[in-house]
Protein backbone atom coordinates (compact mmCIF):
# COMPACT_ATOMS: atom_id res chain seq x y z
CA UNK A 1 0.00 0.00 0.00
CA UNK A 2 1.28 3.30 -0.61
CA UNK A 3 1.60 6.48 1.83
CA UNK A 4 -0.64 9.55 0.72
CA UNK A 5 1.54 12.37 -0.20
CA UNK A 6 -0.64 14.79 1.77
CA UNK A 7 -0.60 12.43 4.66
CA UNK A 8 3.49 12.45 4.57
CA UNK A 9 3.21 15.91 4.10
CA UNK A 10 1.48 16.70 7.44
CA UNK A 11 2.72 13.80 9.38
CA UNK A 12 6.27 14.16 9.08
CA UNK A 13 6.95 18.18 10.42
CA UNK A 14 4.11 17.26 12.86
CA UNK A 15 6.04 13.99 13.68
CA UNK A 16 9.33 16.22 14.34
CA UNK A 17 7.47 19.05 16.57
CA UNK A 18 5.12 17.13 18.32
CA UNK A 19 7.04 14.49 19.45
CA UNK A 20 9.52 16.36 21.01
CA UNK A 21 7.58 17.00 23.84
CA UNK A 22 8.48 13.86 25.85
CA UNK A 23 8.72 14.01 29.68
CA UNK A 24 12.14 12.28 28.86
CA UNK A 25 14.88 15.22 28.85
CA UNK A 26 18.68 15.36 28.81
CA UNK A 27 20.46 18.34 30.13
CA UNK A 28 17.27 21.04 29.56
CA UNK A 29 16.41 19.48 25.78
CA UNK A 30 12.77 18.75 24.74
CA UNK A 31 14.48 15.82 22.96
CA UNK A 32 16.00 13.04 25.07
CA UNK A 33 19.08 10.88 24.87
CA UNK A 34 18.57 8.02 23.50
CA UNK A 35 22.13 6.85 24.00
CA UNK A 36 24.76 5.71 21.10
CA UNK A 37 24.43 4.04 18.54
CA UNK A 38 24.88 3.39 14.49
CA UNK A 39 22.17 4.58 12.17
CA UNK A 40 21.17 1.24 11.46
CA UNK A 41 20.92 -0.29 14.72
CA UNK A 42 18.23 2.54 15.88
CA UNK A 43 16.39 2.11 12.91
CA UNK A 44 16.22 -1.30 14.01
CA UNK A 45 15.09 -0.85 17.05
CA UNK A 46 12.32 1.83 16.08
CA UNK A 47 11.26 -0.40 13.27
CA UNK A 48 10.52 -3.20 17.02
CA UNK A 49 8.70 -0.20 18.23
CA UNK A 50 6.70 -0.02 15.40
CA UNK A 51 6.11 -3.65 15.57
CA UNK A 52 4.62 -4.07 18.74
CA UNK A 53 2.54 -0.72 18.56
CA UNK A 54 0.74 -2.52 15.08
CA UNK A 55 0.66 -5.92 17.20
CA UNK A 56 -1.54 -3.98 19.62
CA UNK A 57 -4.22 -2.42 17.05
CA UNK A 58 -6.07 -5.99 17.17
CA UNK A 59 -7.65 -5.91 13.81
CA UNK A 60 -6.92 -7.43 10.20
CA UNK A 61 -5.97 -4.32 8.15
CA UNK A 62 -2.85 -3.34 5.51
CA UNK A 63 0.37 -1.08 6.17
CA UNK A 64 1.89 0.73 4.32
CA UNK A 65 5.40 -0.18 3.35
CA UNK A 66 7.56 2.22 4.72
CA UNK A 67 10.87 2.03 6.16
CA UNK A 68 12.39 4.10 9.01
CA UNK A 69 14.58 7.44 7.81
CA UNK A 70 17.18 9.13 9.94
CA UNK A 71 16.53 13.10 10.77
CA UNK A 72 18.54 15.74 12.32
CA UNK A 73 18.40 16.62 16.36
CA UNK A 74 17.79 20.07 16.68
CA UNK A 75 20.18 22.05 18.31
CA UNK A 76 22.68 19.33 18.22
CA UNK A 77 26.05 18.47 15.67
CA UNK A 78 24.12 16.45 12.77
CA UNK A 79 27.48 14.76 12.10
CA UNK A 80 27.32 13.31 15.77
CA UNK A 81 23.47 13.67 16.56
CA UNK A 82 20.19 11.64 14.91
CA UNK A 83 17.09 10.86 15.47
CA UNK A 84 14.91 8.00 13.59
CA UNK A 85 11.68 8.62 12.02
CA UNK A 86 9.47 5.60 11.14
CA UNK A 87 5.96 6.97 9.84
CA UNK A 88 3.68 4.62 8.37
CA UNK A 89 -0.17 3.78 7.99
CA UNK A 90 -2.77 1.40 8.64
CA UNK A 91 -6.08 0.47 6.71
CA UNK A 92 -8.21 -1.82 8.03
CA UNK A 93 -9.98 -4.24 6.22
CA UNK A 94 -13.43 -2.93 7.35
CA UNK A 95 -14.05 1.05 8.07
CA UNK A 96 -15.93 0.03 11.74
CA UNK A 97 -12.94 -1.52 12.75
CA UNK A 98 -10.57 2.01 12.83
CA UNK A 99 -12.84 3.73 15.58
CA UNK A 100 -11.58 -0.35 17.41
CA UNK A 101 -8.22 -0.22 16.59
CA UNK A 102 -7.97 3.50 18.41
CA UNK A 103 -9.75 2.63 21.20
CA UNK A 104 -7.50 -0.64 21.75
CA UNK A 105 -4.33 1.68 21.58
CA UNK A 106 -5.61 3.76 23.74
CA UNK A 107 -6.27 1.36 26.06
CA UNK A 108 -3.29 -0.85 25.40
CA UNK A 109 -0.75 1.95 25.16
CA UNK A 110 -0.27 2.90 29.41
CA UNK A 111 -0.27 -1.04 29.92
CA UNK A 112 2.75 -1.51 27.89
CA UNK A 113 4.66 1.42 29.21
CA UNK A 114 3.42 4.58 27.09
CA UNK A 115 2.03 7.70 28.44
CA UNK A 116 -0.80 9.08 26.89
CA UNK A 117 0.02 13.27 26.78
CA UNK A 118 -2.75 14.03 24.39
CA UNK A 119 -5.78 12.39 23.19
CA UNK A 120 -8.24 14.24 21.51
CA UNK A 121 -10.34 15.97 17.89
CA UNK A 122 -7.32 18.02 16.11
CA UNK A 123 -8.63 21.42 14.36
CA UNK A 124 -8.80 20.17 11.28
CA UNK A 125 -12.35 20.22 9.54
CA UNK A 126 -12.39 16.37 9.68
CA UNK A 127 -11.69 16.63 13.66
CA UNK A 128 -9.55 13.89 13.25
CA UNK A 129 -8.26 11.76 16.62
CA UNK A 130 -5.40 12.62 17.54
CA UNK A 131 -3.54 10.42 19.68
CA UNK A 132 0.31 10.93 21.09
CA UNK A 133 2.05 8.74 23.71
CA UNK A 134 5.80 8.68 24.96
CA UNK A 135 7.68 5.64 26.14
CA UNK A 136 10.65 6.61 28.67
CA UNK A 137 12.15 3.19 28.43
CA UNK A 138 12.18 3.05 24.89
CA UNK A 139 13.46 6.53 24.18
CA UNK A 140 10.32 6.76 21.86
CA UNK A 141 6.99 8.93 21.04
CA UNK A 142 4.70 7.62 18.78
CA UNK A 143 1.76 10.23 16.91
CA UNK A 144 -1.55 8.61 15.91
CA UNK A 145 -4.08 9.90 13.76
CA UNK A 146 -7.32 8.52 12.77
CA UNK A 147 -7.88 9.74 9.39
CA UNK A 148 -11.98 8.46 9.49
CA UNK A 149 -13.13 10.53 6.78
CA UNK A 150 -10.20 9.61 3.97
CA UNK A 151 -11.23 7.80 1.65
CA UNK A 152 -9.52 4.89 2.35
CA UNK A 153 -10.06 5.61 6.45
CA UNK A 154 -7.08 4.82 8.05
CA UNK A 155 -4.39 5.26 10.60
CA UNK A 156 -1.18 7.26 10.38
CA UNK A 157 1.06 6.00 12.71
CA UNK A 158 4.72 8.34 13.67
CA UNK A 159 7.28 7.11 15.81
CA UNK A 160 10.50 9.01 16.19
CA UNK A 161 13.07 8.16 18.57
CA UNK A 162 15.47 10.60 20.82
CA UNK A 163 18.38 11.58 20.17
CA UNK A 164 21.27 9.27 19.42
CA UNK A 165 24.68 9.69 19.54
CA UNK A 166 27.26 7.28 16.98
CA UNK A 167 29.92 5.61 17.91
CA UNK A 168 33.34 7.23 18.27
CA UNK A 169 35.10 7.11 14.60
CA UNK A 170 31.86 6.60 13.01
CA UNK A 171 29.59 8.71 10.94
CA UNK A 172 25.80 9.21 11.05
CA UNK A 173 24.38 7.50 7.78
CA UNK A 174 21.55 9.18 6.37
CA UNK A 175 18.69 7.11 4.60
């Protein structure tokens, strides 16, 4: 299935100024540490993140085929500094089941470690659902919108990680 421009279009800026809002912080940054590591390992590991938030939605549906991309950490050396953005969507097979696979993140989310810090109608004139949750243990905030009125409805899902730092002697690879 393929992403909606217009969806990647708002999604991805939101993605990187939303999410930096995490109760996480490192030395007076909105964006926390996320520790060291290569490019490729912490897409990895937000690709897992990923994972298990689509394991949780609890209904038959299609993603999109997207694959995580590395982005800059504001304020911070973009040689030394990244963050990982995985955005992607989710259709379900039946329209009534995207108003059930909110609800069961909603509900899921806190049980698996997330913290809800908004929930609610954006200002959009579709008044999509707008859900956003960060994980302190997983150096991760994921953004959720229910896109009920597209035509496919569906879910666009955001998860961005904080900020790494590579390796001594090694670069940040950008993809």
């Amino acid at each position: 299935m393929k992403i909606k421009l217009g969806v990647l279009a708002v999604a991805i800026p939101l993605a990187l100024t939303t999410l930096t809002g995490c109760n996480m912080t490192d030395n007076g940054s909105d964006v926390p540490s996320a520790g060291t590591s290569t490019s490729s390992d912490a897409a990895d590991k937000v690709e897992s993140v990923s994972s298990g938030i689509y394991e949780l939605l609890g209904v038959k549906g299609k993603t999109s085929d997207s694959r995580a991309t590395v982005t800059e950490c504001s304020g911070k050396d973009p040689d030394k500094y990244f963050r990982v953005l995985h955005p992607w969507s989710f259709t379900p097979a039946s329209p009534d089941d995207l108003k059930v696979a909110m609800e069961r993140l909603r509900a899921a989310l806190p049980k698996r470690g997330w913290k809800i810090v908004e929930y609610g109608p954006d200002t959009s004139k579709n008044k999509n659902l707008r859900l956003t949750a960060d994980n302190d243990a997983k150096k991760a905030s994921v953004h959720i919108i229910q896109m009920a009125k597209d035509n496919p409805p569906m879910l666009s899902v955001d998860v961005i990680s904080g900020c790494y730092q590579v390796p001594d002697g090694q670069e940040v690879e950008h993809f």
